[in-house]
Structure formats: C-alpha cells, structure tokens
PDB file of N, CA and C in Angstrom:
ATOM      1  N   UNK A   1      28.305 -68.473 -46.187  1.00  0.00           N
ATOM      2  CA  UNK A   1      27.780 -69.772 -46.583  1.00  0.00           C
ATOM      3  C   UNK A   1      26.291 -69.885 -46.253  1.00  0.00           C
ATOM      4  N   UNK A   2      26.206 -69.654 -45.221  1.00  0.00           N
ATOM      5  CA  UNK A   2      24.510 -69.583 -44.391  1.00  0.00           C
ATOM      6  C   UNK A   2      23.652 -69.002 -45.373  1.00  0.00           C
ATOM      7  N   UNK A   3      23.998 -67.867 -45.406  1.00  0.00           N
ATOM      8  CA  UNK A   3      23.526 -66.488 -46.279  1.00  0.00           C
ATOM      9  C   UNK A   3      23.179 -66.996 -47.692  1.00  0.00           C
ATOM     10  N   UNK A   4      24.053 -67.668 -48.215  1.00  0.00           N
ATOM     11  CA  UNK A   4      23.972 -68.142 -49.698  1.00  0.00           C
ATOM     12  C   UNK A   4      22.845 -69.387 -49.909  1.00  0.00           C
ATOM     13  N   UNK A   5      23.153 -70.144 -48.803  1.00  0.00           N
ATOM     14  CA  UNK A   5      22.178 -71.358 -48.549  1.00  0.00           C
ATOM     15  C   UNK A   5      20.751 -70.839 -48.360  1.00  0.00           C
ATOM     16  N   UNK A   6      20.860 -70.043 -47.783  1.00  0.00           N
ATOM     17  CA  UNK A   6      19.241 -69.732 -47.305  1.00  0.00           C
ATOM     18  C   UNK A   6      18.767 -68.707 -48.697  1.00  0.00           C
ATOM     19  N   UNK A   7      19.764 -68.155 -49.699  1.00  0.00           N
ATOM     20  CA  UNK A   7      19.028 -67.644 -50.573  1.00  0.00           C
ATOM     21  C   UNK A   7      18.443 -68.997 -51.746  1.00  0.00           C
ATOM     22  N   UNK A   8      19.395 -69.618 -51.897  1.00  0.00           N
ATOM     23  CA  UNK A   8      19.283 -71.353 -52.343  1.00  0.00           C
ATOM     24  C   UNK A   8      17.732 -71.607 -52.254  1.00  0.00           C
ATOM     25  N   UNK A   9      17.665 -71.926 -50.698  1.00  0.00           N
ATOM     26  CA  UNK A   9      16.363 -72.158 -50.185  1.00  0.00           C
ATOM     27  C   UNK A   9      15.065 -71.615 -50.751  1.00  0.00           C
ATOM     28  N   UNK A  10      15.417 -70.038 -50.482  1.00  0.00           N
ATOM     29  CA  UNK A  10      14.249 -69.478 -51.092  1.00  0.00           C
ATOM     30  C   UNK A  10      13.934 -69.389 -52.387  1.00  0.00           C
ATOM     31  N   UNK A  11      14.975 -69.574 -53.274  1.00  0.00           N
ATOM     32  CA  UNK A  11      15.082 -69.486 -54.694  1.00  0.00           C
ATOM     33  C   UNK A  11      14.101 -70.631 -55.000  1.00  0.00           C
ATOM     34  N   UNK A  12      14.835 -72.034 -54.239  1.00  0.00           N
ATOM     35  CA  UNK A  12      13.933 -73.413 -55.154  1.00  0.00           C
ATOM     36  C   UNK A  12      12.391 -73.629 -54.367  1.00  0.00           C
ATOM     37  N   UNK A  13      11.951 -72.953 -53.181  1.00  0.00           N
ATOM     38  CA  UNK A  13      11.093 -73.023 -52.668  1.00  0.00           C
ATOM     39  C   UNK A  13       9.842 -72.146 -53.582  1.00  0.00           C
ATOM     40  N   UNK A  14      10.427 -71.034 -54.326  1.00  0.00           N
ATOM     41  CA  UNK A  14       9.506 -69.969 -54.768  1.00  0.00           C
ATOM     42  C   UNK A  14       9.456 -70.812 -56.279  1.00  0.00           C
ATOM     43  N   UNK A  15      10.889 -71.575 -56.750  1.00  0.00           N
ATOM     44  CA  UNK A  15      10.051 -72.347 -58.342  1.00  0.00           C
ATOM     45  C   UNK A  15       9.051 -73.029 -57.719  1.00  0.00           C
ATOM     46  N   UNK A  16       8.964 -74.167 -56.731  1.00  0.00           N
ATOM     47  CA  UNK A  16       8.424 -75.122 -56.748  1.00  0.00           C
ATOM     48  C   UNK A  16       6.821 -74.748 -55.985  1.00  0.00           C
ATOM     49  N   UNK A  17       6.893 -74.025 -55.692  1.00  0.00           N
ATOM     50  CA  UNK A  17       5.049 -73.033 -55.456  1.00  0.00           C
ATOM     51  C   UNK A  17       5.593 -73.283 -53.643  1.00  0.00           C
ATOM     52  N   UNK A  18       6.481 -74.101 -53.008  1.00  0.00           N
ATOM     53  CA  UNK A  18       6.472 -74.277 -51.601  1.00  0.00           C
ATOM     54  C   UNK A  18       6.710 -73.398 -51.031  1.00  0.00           C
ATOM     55  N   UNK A  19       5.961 -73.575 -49.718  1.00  0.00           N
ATOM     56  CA  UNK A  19       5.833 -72.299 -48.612  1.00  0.00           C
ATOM     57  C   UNK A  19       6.982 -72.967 -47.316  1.00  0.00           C
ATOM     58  N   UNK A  20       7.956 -71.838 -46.544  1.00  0.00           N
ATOM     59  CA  UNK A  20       7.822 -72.079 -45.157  1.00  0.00           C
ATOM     60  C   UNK A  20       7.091 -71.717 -44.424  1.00  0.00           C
ATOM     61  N   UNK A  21       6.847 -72.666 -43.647  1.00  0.00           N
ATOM     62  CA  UNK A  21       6.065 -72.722 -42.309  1.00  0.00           C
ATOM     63  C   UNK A  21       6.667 -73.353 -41.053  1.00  0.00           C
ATOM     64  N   UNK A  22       6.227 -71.943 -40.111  1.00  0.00           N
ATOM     65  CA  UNK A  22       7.090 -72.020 -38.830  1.00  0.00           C
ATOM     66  C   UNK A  22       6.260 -71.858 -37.562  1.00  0.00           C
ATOM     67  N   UNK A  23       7.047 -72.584 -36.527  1.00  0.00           N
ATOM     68  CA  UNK A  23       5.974 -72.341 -35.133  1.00  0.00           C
ATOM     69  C   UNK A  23       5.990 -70.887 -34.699  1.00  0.00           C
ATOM     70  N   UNK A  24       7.045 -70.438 -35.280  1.00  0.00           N
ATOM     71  CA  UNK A  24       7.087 -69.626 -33.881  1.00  0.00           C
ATOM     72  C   UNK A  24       7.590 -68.048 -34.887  1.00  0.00           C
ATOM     73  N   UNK A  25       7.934 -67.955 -35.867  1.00  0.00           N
ATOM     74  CA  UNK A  25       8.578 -66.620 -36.894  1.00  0.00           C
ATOM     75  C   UNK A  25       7.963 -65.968 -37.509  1.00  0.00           C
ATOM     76  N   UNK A  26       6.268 -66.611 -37.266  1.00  0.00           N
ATOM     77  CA  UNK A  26       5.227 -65.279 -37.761  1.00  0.00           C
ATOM     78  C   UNK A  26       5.345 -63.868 -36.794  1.00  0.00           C
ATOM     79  N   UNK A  27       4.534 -63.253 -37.444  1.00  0.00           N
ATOM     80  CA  UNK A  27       4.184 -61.853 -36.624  1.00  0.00           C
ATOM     81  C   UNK A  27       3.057 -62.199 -35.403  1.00  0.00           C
ATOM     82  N   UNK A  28       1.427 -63.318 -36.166  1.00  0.00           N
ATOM     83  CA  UNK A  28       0.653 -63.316 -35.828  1.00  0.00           C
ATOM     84  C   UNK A  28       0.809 -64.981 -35.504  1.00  0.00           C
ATOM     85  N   UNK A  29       0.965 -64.804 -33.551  1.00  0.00           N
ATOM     86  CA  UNK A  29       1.025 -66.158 -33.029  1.00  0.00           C
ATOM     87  C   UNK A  29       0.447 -67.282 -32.759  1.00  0.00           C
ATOM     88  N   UNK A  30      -1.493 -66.364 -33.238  1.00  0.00           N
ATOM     89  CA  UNK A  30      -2.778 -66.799 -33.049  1.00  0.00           C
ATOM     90  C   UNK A  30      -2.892 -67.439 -34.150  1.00  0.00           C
ATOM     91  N   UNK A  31      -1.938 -67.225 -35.268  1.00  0.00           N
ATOM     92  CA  UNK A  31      -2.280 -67.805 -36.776  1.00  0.00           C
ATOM     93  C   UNK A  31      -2.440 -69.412 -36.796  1.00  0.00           C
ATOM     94  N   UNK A  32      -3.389 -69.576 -37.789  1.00  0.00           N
ATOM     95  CA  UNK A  32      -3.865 -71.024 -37.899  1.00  0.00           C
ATOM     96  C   UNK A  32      -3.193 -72.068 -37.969  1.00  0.00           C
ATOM     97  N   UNK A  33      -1.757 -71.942 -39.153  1.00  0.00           N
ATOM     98  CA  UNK A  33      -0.672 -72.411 -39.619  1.00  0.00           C
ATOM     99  C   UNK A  33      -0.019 -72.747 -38.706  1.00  0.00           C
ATOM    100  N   UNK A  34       0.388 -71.292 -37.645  1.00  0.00           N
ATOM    101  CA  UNK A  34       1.213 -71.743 -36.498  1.00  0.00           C
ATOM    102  C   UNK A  34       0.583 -72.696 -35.448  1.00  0.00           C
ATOM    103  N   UNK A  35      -0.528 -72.870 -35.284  1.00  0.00           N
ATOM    104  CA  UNK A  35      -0.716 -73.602 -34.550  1.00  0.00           C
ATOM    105  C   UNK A  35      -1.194 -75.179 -34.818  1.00  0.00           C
ATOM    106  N   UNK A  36      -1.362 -74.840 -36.117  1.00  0.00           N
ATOM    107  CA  UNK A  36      -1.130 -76.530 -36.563  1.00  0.00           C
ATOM    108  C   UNK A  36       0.307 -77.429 -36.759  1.00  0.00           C
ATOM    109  N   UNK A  37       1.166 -76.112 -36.496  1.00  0.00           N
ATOM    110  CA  UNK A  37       2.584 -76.877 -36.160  1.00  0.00           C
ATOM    111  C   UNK A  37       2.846 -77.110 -35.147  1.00  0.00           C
ATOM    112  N   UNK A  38       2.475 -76.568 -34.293  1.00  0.00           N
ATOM    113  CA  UNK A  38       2.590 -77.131 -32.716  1.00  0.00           C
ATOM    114  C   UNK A  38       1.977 -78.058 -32.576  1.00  0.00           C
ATOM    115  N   UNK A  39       0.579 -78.267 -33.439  1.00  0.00           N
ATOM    116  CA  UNK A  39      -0.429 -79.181 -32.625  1.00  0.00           C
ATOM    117  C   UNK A  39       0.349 -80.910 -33.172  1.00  0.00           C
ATOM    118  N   UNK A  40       0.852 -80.666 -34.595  1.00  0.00           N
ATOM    119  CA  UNK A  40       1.599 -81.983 -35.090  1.00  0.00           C
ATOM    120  C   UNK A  40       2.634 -81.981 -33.817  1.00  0.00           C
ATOM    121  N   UNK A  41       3.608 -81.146 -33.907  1.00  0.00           N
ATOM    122  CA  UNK A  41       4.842 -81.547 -32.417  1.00  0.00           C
ATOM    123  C   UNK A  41       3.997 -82.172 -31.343  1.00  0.00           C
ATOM    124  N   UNK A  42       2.935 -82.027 -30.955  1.00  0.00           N
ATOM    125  CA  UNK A  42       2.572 -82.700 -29.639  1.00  0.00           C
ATOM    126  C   UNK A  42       1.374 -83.963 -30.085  1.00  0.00           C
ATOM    127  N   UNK A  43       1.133 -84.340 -31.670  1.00  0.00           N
ATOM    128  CA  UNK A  43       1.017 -85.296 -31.976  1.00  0.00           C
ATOM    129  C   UNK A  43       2.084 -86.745 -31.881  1.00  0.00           C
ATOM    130  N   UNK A  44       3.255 -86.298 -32.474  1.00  0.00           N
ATOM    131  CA  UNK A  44       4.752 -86.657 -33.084  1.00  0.00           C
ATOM    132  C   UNK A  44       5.137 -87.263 -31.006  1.00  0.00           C
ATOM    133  N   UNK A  45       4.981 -86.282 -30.298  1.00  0.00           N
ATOM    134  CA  UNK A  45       5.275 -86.389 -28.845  1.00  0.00           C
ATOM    135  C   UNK A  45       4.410 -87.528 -28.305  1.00  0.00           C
ATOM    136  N   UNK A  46       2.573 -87.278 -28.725  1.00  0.00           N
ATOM    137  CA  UNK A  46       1.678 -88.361 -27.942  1.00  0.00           C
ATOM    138  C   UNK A  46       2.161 -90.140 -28.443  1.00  0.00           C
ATOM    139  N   UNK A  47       2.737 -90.003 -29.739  1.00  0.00           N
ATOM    140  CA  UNK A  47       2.769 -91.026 -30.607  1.00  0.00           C
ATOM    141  C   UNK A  47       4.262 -91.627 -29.936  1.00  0.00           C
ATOM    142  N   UNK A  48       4.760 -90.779 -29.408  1.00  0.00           N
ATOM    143  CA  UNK A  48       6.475 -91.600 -28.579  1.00  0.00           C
ATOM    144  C   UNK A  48       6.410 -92.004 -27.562  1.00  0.00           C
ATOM    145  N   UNK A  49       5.279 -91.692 -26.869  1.00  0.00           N
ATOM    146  CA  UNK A  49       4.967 -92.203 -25.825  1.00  0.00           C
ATOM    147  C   UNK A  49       4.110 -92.850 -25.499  1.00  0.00           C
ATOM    148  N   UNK A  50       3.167 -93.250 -26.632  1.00  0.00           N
ATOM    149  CA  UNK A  50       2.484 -94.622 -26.681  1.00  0.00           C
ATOM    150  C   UNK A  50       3.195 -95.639 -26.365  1.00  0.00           C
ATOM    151  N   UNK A  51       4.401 -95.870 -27.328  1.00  0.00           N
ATOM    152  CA  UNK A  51       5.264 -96.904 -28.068  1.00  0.00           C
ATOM    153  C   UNK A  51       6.361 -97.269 -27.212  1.00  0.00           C
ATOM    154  N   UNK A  52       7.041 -95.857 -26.023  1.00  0.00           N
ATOM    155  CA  UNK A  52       8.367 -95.716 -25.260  1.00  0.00           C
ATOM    156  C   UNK A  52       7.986 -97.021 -24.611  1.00  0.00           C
ATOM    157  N   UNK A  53       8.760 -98.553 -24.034  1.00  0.00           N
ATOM    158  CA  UNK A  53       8.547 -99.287 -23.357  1.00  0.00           C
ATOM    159  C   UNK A  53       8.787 -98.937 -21.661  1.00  0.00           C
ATOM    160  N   UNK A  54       8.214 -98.769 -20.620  1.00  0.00           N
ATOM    161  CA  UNK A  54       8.177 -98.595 -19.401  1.00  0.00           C
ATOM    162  C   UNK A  54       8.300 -96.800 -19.305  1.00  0.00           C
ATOM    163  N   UNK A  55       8.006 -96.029 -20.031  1.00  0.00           N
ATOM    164  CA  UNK A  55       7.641 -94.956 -20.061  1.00  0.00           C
ATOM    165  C   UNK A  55       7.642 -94.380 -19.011  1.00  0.00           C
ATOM    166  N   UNK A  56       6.884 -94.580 -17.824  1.00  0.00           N
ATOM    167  CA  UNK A  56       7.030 -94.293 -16.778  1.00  0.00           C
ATOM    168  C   UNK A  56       8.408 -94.136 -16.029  1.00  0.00           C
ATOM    169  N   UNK A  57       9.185 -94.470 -16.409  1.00  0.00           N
ATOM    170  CA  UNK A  57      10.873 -94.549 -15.738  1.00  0.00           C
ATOM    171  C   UNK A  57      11.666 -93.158 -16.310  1.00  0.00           C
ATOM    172  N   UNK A  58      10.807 -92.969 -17.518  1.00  0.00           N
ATOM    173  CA  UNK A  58      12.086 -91.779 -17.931  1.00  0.00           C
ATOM    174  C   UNK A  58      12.189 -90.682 -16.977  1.00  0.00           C
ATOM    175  N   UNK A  59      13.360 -90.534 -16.670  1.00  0.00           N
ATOM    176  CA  UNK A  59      13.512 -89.096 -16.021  1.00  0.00           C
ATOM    177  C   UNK A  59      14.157 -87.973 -16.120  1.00  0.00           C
ATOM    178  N   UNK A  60      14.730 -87.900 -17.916  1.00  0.00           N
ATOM    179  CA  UNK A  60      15.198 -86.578 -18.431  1.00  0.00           C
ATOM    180  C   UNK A  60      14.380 -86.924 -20.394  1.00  0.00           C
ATOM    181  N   UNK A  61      14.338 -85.957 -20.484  1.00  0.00           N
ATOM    182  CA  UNK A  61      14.039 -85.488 -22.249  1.00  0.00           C
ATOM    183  C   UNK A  61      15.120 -84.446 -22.482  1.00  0.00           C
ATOM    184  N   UNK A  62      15.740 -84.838 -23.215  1.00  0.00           N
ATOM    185  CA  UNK A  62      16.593 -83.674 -24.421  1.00  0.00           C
ATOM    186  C   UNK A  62      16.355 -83.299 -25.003  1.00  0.00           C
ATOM    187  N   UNK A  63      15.826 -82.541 -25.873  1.00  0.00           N
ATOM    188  CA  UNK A  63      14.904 -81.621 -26.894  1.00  0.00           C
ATOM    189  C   UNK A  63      16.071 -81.096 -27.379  1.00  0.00           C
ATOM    190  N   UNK A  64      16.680 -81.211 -28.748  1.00  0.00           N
ATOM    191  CA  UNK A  64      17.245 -79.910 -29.250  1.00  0.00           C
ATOM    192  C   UNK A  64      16.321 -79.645 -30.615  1.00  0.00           C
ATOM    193  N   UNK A  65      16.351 -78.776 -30.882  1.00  0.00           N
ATOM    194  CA  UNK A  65      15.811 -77.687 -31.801  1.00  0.00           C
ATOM    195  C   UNK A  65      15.542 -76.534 -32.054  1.00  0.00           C
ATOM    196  N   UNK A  66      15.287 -75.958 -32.952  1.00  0.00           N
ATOM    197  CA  UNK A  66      14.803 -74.265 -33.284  1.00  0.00           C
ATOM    198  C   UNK A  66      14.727 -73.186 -31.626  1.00  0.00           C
ATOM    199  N   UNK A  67      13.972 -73.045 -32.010  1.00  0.00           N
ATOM    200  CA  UNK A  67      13.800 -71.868 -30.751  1.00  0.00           C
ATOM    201  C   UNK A  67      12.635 -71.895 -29.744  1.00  0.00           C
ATOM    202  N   UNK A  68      12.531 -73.194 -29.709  1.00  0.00           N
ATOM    203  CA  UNK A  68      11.762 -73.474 -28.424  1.00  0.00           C
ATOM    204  C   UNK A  68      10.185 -74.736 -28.535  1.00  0.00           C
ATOM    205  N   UNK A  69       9.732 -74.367 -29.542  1.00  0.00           N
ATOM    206  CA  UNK A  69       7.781 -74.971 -30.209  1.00  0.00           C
ATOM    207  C   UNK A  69       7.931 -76.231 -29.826  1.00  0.00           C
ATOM    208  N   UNK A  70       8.964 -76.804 -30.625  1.00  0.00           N
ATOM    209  CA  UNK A  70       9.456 -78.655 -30.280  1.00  0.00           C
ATOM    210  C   UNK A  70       9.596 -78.921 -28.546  1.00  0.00           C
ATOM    211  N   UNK A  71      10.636 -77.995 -27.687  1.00  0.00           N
ATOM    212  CA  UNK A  71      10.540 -78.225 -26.760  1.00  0.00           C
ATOM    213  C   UNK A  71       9.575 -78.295 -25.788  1.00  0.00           C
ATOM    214  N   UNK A  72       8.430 -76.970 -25.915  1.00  0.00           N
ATOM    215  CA  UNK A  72       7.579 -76.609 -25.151  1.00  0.00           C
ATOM    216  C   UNK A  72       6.713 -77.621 -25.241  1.00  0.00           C
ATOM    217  N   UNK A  73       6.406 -78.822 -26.851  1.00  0.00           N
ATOM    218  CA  UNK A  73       5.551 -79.577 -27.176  1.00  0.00           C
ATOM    219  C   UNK A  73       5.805 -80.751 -26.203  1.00  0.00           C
ATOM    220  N   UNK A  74       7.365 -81.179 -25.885  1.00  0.00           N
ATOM    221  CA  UNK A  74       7.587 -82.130 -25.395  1.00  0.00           C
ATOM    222  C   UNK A  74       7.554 -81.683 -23.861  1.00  0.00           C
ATOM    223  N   UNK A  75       7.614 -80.929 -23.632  1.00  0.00           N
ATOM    224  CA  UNK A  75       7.684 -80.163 -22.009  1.00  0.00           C
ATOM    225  C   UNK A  75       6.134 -80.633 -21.622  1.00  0.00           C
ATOM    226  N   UNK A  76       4.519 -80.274 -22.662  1.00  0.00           N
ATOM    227  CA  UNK A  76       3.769 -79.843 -22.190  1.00  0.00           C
ATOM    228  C   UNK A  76       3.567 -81.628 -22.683  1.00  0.00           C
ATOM    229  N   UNK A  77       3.713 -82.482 -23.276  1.00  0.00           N
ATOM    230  CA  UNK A  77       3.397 -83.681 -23.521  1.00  0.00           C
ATOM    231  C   UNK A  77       3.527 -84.396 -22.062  1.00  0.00           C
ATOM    232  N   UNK A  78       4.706 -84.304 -21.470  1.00  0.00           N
ATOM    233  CA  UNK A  78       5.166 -85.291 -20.470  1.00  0.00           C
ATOM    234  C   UNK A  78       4.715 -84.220 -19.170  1.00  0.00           C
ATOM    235  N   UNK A  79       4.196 -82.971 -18.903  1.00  0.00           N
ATOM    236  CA  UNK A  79       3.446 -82.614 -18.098  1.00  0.00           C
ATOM    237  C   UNK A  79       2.326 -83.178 -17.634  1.00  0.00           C
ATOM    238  N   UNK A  80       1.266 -83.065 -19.012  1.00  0.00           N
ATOM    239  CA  UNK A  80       0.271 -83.056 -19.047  1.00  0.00           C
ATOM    240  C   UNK A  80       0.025 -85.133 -18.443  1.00  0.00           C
ATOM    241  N   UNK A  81       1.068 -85.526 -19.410  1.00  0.00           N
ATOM    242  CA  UNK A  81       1.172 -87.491 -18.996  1.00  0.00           C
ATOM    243  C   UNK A  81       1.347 -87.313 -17.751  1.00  0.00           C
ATOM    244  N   UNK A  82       2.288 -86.684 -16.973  1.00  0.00           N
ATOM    245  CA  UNK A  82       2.672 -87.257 -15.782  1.00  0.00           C
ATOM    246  C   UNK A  82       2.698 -86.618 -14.405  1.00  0.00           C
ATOM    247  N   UNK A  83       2.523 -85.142 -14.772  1.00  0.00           N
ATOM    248  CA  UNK A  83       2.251 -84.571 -13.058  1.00  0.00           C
ATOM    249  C   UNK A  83       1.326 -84.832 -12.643  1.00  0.00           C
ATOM    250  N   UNK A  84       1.417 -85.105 -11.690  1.00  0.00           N
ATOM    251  CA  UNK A  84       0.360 -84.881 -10.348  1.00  0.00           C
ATOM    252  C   UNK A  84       0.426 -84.302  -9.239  1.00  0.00           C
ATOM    253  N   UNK A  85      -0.145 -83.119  -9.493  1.00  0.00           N
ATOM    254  CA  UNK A  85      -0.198 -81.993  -8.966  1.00  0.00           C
ATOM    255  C   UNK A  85      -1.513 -82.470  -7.340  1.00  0.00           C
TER     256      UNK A  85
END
C-alpha cells in the first residue's frame, strides 16, 4: 500500500512541476532548501510561543514527527526561550 502511495505521490508531483522538499533526506545538509525548512520549523515554533498564554509554566513539549528537524526546532526554540544557564 505504502509503496503504491508513494509511487501516486511521485507520479502527480512530477505532472504538476512540484518538488519534495525535506529537512533532513538530502545528501547535502549545508543545502539552502534544507535549511530554509528548518528555519520555517523554528519560525512556526517562535510564533507558538508568542501567543501560548502563561508560557512560562509549560513543562513538557511532545513533538511527533518525521525524523527529528521538527523536534530539534522545538527543542532549540524553548532552549534558546528559556535556559539559563
């Protein structure tokens, strides 16, 4: 089923001129692409925590997703907000 879906995918992605783009499934990790997907995840992250009311109280994040970019975004979001080192 997977297998068939993901040929699906690529089939209507290649009529319609669309590209995937991924954080983390290039070869080259330095690539521009990839890192403008991370840099949106820790946009998407600064923007939830404008808005979270008493923000300061949370004391777990759940992250599920792909293989890690989303998490590390939200890992390094609420680092960067809140340790004090």
């Amino acid at each position: 089923m997977m297998k068939n879906l993901g040929a699906i995918v690529a089939r209507v992605a290649r009529m319609n001129g669309w590209r995937f783009v991924s954080s983390t499934s290039w070869s080259e990790f330095d690539n521009s692409i990839v890192q403008n997907v991370r840099n949106a995840y820790m946009v998407v992250v600064e923007e939830a925590l404008q808005v979270i009311l008493a923000v300061e109280n949370i004391m777990h994040a759940f992250v599920c997703g792909g293989v890690g970019s989303i998490a590390a975004a939200v890992f390094h979001g609420f680092f960067t907000r809140f340790c004090r080192i």
